[in-house]
Protein backbone atom coordinates (compact mmCIF):
# COMPACT_ATOMS: atom_id res chain seq x y z
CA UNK A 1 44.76 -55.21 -50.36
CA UNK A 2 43.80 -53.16 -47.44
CA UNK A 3 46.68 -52.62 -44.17
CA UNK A 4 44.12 -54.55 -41.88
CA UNK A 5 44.26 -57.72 -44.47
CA UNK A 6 48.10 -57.92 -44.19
CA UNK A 7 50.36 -60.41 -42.22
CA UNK A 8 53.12 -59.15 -40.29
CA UNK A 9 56.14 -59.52 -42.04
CA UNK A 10 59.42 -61.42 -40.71
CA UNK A 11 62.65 -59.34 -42.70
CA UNK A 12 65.59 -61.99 -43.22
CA UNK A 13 68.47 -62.20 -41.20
CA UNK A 14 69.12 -60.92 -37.93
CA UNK A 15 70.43 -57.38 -37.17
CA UNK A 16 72.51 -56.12 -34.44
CA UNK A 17 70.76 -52.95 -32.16
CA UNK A 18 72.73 -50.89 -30.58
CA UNK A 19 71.56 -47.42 -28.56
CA UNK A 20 74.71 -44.66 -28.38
CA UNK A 21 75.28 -41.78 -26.55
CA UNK A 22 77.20 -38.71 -28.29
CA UNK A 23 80.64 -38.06 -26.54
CA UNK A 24 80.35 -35.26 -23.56
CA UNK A 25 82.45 -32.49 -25.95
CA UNK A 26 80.42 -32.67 -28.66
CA UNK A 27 77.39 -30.82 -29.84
CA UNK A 28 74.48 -32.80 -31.10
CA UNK A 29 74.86 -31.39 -34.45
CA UNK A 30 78.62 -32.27 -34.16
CA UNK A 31 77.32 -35.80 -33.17
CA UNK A 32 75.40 -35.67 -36.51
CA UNK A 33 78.36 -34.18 -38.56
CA UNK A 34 80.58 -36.95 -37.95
CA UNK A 35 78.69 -39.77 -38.05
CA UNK A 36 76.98 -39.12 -41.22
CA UNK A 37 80.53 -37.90 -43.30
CA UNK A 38 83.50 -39.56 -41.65
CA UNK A 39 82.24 -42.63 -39.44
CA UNK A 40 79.94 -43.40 -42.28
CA UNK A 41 83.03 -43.85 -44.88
CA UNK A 42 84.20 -46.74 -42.15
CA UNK A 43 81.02 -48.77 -42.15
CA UNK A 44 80.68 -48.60 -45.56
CA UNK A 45 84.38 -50.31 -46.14
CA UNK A 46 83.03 -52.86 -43.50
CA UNK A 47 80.25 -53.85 -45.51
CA UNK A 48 82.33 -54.69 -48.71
CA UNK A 49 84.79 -56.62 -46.77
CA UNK A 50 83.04 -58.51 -44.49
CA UNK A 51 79.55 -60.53 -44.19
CA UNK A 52 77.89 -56.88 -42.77
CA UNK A 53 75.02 -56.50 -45.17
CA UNK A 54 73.51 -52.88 -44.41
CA UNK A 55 73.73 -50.27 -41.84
CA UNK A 56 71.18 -47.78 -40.64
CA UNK A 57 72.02 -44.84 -38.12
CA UNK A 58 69.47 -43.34 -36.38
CA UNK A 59 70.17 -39.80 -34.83
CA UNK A 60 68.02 -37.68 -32.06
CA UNK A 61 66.38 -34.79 -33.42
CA UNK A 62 66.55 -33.01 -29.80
CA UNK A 63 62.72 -33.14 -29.80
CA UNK A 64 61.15 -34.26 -26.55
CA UNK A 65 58.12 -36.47 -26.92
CA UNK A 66 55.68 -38.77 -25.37
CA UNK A 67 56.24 -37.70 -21.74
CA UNK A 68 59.80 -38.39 -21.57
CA UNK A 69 62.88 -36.22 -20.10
CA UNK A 70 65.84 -35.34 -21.98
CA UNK A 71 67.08 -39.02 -23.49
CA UNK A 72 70.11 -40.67 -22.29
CA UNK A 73 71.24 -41.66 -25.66
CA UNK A 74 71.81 -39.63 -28.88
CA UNK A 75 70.99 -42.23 -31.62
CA UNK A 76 70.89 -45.98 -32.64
CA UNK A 77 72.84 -47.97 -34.99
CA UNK A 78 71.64 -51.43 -36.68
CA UNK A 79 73.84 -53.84 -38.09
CA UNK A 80 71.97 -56.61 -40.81
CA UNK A 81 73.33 -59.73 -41.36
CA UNK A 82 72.03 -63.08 -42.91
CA UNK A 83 72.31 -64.80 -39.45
CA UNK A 84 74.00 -64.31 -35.76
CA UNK A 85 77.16 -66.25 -36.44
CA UNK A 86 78.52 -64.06 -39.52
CA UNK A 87 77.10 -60.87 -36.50
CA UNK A 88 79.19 -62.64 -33.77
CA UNK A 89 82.19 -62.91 -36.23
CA UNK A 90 81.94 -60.03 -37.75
CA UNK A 91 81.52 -57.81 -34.67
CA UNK A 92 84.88 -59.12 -33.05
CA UNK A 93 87.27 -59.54 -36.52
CA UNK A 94 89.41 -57.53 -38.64
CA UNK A 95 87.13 -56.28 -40.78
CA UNK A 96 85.25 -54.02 -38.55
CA UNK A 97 88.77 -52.98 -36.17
CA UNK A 98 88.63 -49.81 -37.70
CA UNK A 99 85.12 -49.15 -37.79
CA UNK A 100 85.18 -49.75 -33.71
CA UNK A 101 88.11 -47.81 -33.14
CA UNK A 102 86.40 -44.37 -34.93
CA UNK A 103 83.36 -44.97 -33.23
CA UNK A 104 85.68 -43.69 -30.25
CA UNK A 105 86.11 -40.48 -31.95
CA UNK A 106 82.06 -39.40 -30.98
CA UNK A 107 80.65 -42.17 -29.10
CA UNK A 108 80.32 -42.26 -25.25
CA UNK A 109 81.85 -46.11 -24.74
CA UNK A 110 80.73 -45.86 -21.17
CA UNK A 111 77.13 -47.52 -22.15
CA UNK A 112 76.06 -49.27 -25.52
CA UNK A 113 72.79 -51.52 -24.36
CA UNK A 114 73.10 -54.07 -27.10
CA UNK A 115 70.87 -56.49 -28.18
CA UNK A 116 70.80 -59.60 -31.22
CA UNK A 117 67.45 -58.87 -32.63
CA UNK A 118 64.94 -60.35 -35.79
CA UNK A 119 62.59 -57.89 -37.38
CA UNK A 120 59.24 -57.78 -38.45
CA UNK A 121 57.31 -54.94 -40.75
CA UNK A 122 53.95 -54.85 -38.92
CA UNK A 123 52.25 -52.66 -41.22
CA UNK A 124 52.77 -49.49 -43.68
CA UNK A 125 50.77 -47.20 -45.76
CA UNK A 126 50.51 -48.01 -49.03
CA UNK A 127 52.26 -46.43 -51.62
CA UNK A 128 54.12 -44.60 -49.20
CA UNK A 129 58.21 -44.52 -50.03
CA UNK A 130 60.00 -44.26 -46.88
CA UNK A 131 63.13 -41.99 -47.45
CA UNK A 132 66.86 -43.48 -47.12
CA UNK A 133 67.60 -39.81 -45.69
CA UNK A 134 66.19 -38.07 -42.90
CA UNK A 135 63.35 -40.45 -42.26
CA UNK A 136 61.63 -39.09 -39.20
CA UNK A 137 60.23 -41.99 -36.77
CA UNK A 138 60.05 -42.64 -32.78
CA UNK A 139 61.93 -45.17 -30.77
CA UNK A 140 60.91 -47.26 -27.95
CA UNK A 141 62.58 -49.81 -25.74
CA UNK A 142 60.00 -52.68 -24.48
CA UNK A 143 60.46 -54.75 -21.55
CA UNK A 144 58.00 -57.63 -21.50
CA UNK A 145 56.08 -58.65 -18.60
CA UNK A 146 57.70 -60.21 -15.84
CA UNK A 147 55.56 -63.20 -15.87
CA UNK A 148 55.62 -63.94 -19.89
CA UNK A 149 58.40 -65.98 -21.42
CA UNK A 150 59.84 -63.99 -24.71
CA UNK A 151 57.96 -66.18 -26.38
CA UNK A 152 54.60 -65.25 -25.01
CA UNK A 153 55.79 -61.93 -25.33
CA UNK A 154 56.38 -62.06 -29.43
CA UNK A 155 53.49 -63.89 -30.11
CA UNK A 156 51.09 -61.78 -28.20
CA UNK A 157 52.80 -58.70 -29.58
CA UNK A 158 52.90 -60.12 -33.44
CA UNK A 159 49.48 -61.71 -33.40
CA UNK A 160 47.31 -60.01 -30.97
CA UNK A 161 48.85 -55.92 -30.53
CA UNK A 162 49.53 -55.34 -33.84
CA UNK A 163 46.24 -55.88 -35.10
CA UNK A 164 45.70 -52.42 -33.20
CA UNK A 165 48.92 -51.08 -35.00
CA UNK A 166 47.35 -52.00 -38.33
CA UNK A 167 44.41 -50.14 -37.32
CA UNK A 168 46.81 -46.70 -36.15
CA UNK A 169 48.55 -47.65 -39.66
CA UNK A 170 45.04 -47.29 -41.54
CA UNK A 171 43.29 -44.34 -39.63
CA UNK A 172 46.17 -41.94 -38.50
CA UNK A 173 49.18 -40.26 -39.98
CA UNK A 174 51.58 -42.82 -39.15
CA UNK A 175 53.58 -44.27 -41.85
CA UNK A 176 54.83 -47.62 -40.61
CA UNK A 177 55.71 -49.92 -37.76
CA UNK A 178 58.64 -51.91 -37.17
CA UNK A 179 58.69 -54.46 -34.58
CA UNK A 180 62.57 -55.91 -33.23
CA UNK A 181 62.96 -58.55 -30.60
CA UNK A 182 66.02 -59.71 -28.60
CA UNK A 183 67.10 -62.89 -29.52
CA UNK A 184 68.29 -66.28 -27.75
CA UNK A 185 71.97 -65.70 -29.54
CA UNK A 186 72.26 -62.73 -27.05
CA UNK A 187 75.68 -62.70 -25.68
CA UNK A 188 74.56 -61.20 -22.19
CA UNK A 189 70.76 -61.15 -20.91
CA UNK A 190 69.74 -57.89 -22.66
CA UNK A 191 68.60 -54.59 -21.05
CA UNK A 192 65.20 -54.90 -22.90
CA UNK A 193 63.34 -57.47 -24.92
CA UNK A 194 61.54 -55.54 -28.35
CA UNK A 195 61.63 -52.49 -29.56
CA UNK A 196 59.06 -50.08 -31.78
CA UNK A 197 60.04 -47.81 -34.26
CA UNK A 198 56.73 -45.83 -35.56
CA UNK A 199 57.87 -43.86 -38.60
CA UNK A 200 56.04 -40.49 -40.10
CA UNK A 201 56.51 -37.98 -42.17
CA UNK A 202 56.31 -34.64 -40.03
CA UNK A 203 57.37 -33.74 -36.25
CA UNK A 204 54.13 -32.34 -35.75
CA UNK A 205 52.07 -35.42 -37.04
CA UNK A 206 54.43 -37.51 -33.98
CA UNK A 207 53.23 -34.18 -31.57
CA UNK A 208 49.36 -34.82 -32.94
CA UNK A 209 49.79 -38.49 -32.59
CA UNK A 210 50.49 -38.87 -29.22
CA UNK A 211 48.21 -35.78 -28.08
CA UNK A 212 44.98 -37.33 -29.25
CA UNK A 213 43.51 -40.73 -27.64
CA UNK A 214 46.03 -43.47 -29.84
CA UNK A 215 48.53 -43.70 -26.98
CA UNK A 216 45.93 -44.40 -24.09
CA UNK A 217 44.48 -47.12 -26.61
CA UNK A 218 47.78 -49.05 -26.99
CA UNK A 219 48.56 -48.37 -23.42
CA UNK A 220 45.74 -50.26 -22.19
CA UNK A 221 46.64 -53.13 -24.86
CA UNK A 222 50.47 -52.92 -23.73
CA UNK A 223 49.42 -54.32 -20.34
CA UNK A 224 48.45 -57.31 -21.30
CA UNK A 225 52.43 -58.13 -22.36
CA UNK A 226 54.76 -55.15 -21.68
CA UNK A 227 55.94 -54.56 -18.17
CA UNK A 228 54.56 -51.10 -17.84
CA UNK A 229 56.64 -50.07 -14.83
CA UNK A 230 60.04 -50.77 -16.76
CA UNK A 231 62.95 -48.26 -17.83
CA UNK A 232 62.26 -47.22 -21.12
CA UNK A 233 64.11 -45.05 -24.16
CA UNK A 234 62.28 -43.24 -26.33
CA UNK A 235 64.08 -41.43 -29.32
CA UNK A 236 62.73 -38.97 -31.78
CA UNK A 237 65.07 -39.71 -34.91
CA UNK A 238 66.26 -39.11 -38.42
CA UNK A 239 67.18 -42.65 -39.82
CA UNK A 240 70.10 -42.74 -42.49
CA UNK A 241 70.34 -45.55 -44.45
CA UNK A 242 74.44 -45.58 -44.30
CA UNK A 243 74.32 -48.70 -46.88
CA UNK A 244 72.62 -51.98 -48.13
CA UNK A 245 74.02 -54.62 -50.13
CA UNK A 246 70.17 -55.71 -50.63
């Protein structure tokens, strides 16, 4: 079946975004270090006790793309769960005390936008494995237009923009696209309302990518839903699959 021919894809569950800023004394690499040995070891013991079904850390590269200044966060965690209230309980119980009390150990608690989020696989090469370790890929906050409910905002963005993601999926060395939108559950109104994680396999295809025409394409798309003006983050990342019950 061709990419073009394929329906976007809703994953189960909900999952729990949250963008992190490395602690002032540490090194990037440091960052890295202890997130990916010692912090890791925590989540892990928080998935087998508690309803936390996988956890993926994304972590900065220190590459500077797309037109953006230095980031103001260092990485991105996601939390999976089968639905918001085993997130909500979850986030606040026992189980995952000790994994919040490490995170102070390299984490900046100053300010961790958050966001309840679903997901949806908009399209991916075929027969292309994405890699649990070191998995290169951007990431983009999204604020939608001003004058579109969320709603309008999803649906033009899951039935109307990603037909021209399919098209970058087919025609360009991008591997896949992920899709994540805030939800109602939200327990404040959240800083943004989606967000687009592009995955490929080389820094210098993300460099080629967004030198050629693509971005002025989806761009002109975008303004039919995105509020163009709006802050945005955008992360070049290594995403570490830190576990999955699934």
């Amino acid at each position: 079946m061709k990419g073009r021919d394929r329906i976007v894809n809703k994953t189960a569950g909900v999952k729990i975004i949250r963008l992190v800023k490395r602690r002032a004394d540490l090194t990037l690499a440091q960052f890295k270090d202890y997130w990916l040995t010692r912090h890791a070891l925590h989540e892990r013991r928080a998935m087998a006790t508690t309803p936390l079904q996988k956890v993926v850390a994304s972590i900065a590269t220190g590459e500077v793309a797309l037109g953006a200044t230095v980031p103001p966060f260092d990485g991105m965690v996601a939390l999976y769960f089968r639905n918001a209230e085993d997130a909500r309980a979850t986030l606040s119980g026992p189980g995952t005390a000790a994994m919040r009390e490490d995170a102070k150990n390299f984490i900046d608690p100053r300010s961790s936008p958050q966001i309840f989020a679903d997901e949806y696989l908009v399209s991916e090469k075929e027969d292309v494995a994405m890699r649990r370790s070191g998995q290169l890929k951007t990431i983009r906050t999204i604020s939608r237009r001003r004058d579109l409910t969320h709603a309008q905002f999803k649906d033009y963005w899951l039935n109307q923009h990603s037909k021209l993601e399919r098209e970058v999926i087919e025609t360009t060395s991008m591997q896949r696209i992920i899709a994540s939108f805030a939800l109602p559950e939200n327990p404040a109104v959240p800083e943004f309302d989606g967000l687009a994680e592009l995955y490929f396999a080389r820094v210098e295809d993300i460099r080629a990518m967004f030198a050629g025409p693509v971005p002025a394409m989806m761009r002109k798309d975008e303004e039919n839903f995105v509020q163009m003006n709006a802050p945005a983050v955008r992360l070049v990342a290594e995403e570490y699959v830190i576990g999955d019950k699934t």
